[in-house]
Protein backbone atom coordinates (compact mmCIF):
# COMPACT_ATOMS: atom_id res chain seq x y z
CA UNK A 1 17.83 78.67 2.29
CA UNK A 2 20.00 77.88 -0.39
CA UNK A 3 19.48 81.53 -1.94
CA UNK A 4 20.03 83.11 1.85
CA UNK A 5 23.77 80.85 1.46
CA UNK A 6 24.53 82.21 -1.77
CA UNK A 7 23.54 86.25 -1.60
CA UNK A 8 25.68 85.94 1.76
CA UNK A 9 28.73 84.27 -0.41
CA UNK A 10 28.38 87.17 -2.71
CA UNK A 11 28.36 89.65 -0.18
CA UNK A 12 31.34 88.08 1.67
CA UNK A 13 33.36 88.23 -1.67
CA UNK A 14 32.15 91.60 -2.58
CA UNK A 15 33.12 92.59 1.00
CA UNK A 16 36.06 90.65 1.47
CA UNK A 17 37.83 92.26 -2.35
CA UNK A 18 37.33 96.01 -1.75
CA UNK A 19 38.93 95.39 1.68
CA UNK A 20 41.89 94.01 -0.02
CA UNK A 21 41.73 96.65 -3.06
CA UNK A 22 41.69 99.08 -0.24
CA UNK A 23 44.76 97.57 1.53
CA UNK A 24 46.56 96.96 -1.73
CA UNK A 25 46.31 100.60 -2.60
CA UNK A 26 47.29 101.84 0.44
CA UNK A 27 50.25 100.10 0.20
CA UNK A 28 50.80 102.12 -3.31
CA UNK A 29 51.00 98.65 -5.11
CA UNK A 30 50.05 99.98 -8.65
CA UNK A 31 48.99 96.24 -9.66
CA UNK A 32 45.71 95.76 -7.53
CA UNK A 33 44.28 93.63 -9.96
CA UNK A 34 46.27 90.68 -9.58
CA UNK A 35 45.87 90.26 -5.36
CA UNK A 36 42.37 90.76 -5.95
CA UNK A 37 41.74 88.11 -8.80
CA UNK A 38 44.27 85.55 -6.70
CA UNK A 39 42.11 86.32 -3.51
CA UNK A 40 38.73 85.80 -4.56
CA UNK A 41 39.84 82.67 -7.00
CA UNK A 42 41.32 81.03 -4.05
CA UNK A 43 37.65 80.39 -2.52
CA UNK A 44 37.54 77.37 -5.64
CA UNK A 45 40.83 76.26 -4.03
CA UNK A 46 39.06 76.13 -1.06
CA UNK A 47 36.17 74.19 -2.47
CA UNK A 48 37.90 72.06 -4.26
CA UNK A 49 39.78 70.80 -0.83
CA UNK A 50 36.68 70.41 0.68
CA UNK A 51 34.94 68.29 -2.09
CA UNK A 52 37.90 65.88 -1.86
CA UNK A 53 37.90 66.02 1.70
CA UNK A 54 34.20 64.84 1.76
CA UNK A 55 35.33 62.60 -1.02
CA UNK A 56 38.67 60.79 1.50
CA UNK A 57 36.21 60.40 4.82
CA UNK A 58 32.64 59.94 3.73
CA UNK A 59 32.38 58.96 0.37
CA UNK A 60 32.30 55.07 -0.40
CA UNK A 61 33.58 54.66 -4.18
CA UNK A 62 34.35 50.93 -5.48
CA UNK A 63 35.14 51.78 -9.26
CA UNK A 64 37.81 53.49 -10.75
CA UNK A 65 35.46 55.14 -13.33
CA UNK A 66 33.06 56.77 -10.66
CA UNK A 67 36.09 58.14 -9.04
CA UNK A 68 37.37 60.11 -12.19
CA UNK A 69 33.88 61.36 -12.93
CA UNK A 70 34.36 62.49 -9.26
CA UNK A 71 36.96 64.28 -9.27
CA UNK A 72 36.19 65.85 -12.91
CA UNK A 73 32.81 67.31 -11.33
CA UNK A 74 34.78 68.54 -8.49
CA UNK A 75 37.57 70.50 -10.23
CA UNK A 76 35.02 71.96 -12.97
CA UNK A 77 32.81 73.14 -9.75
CA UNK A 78 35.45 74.81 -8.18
CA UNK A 79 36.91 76.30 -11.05
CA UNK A 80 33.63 77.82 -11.93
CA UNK A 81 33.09 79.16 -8.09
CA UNK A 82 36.47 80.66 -8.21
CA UNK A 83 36.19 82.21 -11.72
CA UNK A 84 32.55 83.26 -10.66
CA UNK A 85 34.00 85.17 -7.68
CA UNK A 86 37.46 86.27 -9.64
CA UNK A 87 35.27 87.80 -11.81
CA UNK A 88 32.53 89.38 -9.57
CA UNK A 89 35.53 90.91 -6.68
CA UNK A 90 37.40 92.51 -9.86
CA UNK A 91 34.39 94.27 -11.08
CA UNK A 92 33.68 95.56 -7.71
CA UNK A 93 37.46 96.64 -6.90
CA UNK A 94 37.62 98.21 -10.53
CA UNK A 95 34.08 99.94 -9.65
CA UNK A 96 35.57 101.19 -5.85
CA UNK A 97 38.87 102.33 -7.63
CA UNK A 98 36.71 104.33 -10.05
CA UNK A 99 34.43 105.95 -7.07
CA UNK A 100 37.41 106.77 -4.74
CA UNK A 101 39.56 108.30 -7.27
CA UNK A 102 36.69 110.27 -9.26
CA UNK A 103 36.54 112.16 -6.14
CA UNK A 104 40.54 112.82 -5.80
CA UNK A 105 41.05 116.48 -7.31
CA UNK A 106 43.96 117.11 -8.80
CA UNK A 107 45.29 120.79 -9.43
């Protein structure tokens, strides 16, 4: 199940960028690059509020030390889920940019 949750995340991040390139180039924005990279990497901001949300209502820490490991864990997760989706919606935009204007013919 956990692989079914995680090709769907990939898919909804692959989907979700080359709707924005697609918007963002429509509006003639010449810097795509940046809404795409600040869309995708705002899924580990998203994480990261959920992890300490989880952490405020159901989690039952007594020692200082456990909650610093905590919230260490959390912010390295969510940086890495936000880089790892950064990273994969830019190479996808950059590929759709490269298929839609391959096919523009200039004369």
């Amino acid at each position: 199940m956990l692989y079914v949750v995680f090709i769907l995340f990939l898919v909804i991040v692959a989907e979700s960028a080359i709707i924005l390139n697609y918007a963002t180039l429509s509006c003639e924005e010449p810097r795509w690059w940046w809404r795409v990279w600040c869309g995708a990497a705002a899924i580990g901001v998203y994480v990261f509020v959920s992890l300490m949300l989880y952490l405020l209502f159901d989690l039952h820490i007594e020692y200082l030390t456990t909650l610093i490991s905590y919230m260490t864990a959390c912010y390295l997760a969510s940086c890495l889920v936000g880089m790892m989706a950064a990273s994969l919606a830019l190479m996808l935009a950059f590929r759709f940019n490269l298929k839609i204007y391959s096919r523009v013919k200039l004369e």
